[in-house]
N, C-alpha and C. Protein backbone atom coordinates (compact mmCIF):
# COMPACT_ATOMS: atom_id res chain seq x y z
N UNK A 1 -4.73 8.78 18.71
CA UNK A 1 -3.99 8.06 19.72
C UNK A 1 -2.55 7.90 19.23
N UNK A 2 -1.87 8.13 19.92
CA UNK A 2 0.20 7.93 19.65
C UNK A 2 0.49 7.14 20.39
N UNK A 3 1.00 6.06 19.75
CA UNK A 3 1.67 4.76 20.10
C UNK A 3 2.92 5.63 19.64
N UNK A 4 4.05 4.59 20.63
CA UNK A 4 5.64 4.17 20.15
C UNK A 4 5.85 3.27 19.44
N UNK A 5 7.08 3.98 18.41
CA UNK A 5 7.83 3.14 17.28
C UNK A 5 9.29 3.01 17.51
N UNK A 6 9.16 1.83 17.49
CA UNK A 6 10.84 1.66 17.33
C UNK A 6 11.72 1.65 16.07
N UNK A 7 12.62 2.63 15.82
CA UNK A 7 13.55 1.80 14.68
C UNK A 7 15.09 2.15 14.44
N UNK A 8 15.64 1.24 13.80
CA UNK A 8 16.71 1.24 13.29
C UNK A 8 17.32 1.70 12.56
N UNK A 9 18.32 2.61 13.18
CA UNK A 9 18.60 3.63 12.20
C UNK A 9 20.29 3.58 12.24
N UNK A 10 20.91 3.50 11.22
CA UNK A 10 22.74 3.67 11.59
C UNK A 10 22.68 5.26 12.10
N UNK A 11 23.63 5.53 13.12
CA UNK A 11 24.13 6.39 14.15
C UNK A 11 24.08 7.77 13.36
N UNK A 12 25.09 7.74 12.20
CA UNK A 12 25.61 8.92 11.35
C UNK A 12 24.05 9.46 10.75
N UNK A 13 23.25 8.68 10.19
CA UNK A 13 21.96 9.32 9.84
C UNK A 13 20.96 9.59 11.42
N UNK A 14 21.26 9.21 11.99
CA UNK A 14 20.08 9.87 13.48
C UNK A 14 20.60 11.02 13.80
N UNK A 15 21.65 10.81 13.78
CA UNK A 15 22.74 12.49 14.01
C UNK A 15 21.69 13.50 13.08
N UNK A 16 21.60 13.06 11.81
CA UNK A 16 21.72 14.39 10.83
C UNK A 16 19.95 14.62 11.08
N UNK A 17 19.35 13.53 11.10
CA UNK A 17 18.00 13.83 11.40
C UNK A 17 17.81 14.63 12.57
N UNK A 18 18.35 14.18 13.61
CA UNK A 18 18.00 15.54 15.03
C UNK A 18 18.37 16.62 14.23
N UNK A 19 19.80 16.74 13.20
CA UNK A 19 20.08 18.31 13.04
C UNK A 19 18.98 18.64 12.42
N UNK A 20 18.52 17.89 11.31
CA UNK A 20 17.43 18.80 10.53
C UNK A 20 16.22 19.05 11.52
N UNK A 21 15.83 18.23 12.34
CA UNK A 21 14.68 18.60 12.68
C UNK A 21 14.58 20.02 13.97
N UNK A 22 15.91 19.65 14.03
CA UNK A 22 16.26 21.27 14.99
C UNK A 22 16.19 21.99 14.20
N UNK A 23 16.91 21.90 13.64
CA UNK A 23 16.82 22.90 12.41
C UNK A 23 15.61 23.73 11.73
N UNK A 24 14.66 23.05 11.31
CA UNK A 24 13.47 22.98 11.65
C UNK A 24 12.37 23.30 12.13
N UNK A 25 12.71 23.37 13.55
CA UNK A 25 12.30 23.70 14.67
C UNK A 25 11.16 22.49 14.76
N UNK A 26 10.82 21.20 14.28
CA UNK A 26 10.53 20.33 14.81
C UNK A 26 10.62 19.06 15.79
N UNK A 27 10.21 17.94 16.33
CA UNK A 27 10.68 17.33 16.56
C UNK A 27 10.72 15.85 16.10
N UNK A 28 11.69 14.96 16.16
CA UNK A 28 12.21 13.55 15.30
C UNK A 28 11.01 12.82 14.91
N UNK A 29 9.60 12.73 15.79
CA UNK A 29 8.84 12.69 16.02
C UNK A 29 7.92 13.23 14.66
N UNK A 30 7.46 13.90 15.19
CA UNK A 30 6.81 15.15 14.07
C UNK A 30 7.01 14.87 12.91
N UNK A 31 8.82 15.13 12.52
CA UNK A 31 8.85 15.03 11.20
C UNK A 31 8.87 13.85 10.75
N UNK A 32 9.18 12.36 11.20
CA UNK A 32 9.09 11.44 10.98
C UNK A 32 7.08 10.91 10.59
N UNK A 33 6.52 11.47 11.33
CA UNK A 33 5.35 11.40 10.76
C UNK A 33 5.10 12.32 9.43
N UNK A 34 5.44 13.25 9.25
CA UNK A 34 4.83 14.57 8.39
C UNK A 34 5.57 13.02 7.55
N UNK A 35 6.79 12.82 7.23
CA UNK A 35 7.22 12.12 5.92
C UNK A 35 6.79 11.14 5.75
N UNK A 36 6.45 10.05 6.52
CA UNK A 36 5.60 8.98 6.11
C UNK A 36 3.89 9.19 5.87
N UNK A 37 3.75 10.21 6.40
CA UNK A 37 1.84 11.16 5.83
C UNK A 37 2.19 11.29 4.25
N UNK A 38 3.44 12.06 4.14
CA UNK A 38 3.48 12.39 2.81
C UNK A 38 3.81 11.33 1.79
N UNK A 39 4.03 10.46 1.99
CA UNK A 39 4.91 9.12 1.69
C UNK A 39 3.15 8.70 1.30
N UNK A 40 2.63 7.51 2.36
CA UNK A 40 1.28 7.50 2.12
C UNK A 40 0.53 8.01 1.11
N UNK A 41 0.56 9.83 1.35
CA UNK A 41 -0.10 10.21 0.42
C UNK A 41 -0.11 10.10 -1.31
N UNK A 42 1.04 10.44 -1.28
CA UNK A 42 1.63 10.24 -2.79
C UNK A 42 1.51 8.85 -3.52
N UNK A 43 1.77 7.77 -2.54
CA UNK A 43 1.76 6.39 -2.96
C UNK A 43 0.91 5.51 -2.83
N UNK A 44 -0.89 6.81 -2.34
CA UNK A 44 -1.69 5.96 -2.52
C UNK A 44 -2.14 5.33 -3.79
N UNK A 45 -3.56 4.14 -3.67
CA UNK A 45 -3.75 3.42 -5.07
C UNK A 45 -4.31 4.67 -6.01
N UNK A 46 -4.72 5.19 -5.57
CA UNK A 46 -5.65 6.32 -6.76
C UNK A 46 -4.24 7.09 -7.02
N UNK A 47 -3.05 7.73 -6.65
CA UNK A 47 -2.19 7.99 -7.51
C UNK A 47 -0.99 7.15 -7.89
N UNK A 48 -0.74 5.66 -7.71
CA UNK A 48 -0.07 5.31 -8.29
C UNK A 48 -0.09 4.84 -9.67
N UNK A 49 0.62 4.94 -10.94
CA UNK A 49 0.73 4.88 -12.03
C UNK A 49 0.78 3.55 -12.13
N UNK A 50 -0.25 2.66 -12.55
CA UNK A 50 -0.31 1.05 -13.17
C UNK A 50 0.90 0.72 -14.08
N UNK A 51 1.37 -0.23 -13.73
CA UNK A 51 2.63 -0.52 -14.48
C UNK A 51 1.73 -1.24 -15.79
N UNK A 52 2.67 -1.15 -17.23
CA UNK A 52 2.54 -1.95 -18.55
C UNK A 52 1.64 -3.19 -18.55
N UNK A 53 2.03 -3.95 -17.07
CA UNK A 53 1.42 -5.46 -17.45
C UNK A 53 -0.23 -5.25 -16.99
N UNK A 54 -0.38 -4.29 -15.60
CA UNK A 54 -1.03 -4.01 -15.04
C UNK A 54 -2.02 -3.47 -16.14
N UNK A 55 -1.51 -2.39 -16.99
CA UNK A 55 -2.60 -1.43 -17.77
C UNK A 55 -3.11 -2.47 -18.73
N UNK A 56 -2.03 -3.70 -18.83
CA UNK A 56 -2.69 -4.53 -20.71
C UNK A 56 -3.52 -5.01 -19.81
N UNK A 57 -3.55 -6.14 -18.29
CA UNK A 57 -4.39 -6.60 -18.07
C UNK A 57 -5.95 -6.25 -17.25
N UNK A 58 -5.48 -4.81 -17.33
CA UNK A 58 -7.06 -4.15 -16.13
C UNK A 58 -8.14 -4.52 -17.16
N UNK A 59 -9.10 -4.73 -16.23
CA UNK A 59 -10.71 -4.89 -16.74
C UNK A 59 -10.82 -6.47 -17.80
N UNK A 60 -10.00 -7.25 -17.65
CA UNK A 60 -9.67 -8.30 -18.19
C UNK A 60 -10.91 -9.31 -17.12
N UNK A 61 -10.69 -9.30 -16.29
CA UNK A 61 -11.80 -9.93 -15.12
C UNK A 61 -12.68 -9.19 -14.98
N UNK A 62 -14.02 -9.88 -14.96
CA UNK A 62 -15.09 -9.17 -14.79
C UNK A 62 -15.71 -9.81 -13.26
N UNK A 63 -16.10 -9.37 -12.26
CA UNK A 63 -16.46 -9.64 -11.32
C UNK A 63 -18.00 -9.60 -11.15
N UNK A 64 -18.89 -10.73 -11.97
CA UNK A 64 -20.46 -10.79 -12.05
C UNK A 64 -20.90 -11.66 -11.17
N UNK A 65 -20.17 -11.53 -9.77
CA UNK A 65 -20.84 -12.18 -8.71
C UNK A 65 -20.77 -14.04 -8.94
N UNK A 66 -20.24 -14.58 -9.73
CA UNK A 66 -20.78 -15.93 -9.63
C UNK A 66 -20.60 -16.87 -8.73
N UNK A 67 -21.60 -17.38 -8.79
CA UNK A 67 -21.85 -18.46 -7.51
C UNK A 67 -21.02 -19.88 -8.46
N UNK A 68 -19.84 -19.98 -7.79
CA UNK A 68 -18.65 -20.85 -7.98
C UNK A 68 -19.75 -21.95 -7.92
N UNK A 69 -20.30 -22.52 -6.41
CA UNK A 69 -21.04 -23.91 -6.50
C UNK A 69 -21.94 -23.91 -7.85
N UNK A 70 -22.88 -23.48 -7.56
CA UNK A 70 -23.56 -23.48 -9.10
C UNK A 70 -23.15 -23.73 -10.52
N UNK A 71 -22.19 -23.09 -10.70
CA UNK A 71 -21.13 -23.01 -11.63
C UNK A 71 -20.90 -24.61 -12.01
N UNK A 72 -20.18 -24.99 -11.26
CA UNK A 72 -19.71 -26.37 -10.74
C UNK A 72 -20.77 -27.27 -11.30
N UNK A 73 -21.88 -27.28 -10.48
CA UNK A 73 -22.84 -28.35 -10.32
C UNK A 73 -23.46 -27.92 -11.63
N UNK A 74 -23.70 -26.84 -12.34
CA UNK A 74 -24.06 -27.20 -13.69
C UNK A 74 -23.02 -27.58 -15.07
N UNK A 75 -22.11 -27.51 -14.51
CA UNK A 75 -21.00 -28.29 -15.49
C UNK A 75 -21.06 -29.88 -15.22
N UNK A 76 -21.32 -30.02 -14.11
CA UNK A 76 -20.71 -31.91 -13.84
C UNK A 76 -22.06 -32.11 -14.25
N UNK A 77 -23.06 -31.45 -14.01
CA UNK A 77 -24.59 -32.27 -14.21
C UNK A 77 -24.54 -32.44 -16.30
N UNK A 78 -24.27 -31.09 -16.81
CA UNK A 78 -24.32 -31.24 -18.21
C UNK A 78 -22.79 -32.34 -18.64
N UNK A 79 -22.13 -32.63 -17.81
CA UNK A 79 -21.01 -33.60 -18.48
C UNK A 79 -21.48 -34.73 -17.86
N UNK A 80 -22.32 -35.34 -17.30
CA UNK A 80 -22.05 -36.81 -16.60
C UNK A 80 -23.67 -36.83 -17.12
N UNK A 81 -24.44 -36.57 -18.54
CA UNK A 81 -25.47 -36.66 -18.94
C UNK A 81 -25.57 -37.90 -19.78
């Protein structure tokens, strides 16, 4: 399905984009998608490169399901003994 997008563009760069995409032989359209497909693609999570803080802290959290209430209610029950 193709919806409309609106955007903002200064004058001197919409100029050069119709040229290229004539150029081309596409249209503003078209190539404006092909570059944000490719954009997307490249900058999905499986290829973006984890930054420094990111790499020291991956796998630092372990996600073993815990039941927060539980959690809770056996801490206040073993402190208010």
């Amino acid at each position: 399905m193709y919806t409309k997008l609106t955007l903002r563009i200064e004058k001197d760069i919409i100029d050069k984009i119709k040229l290229f995409a004539m150029t081309n032989q596409q249209s503003v359209s078209s190539l404006t998608e092909n570059l944000y497909k490719e954009i997307i693609e490249t900058e999905s999570p499986e290829k973006m490169e984890l930054s420094p803080i990111v790499r020291k802290y991956k796998g630092i959290i372990k996600n073993n399901d815990i039941n927060d209430r539980e959690e809770i209610t056996k801490y206040l029950t073993k402190k208010h003994k």
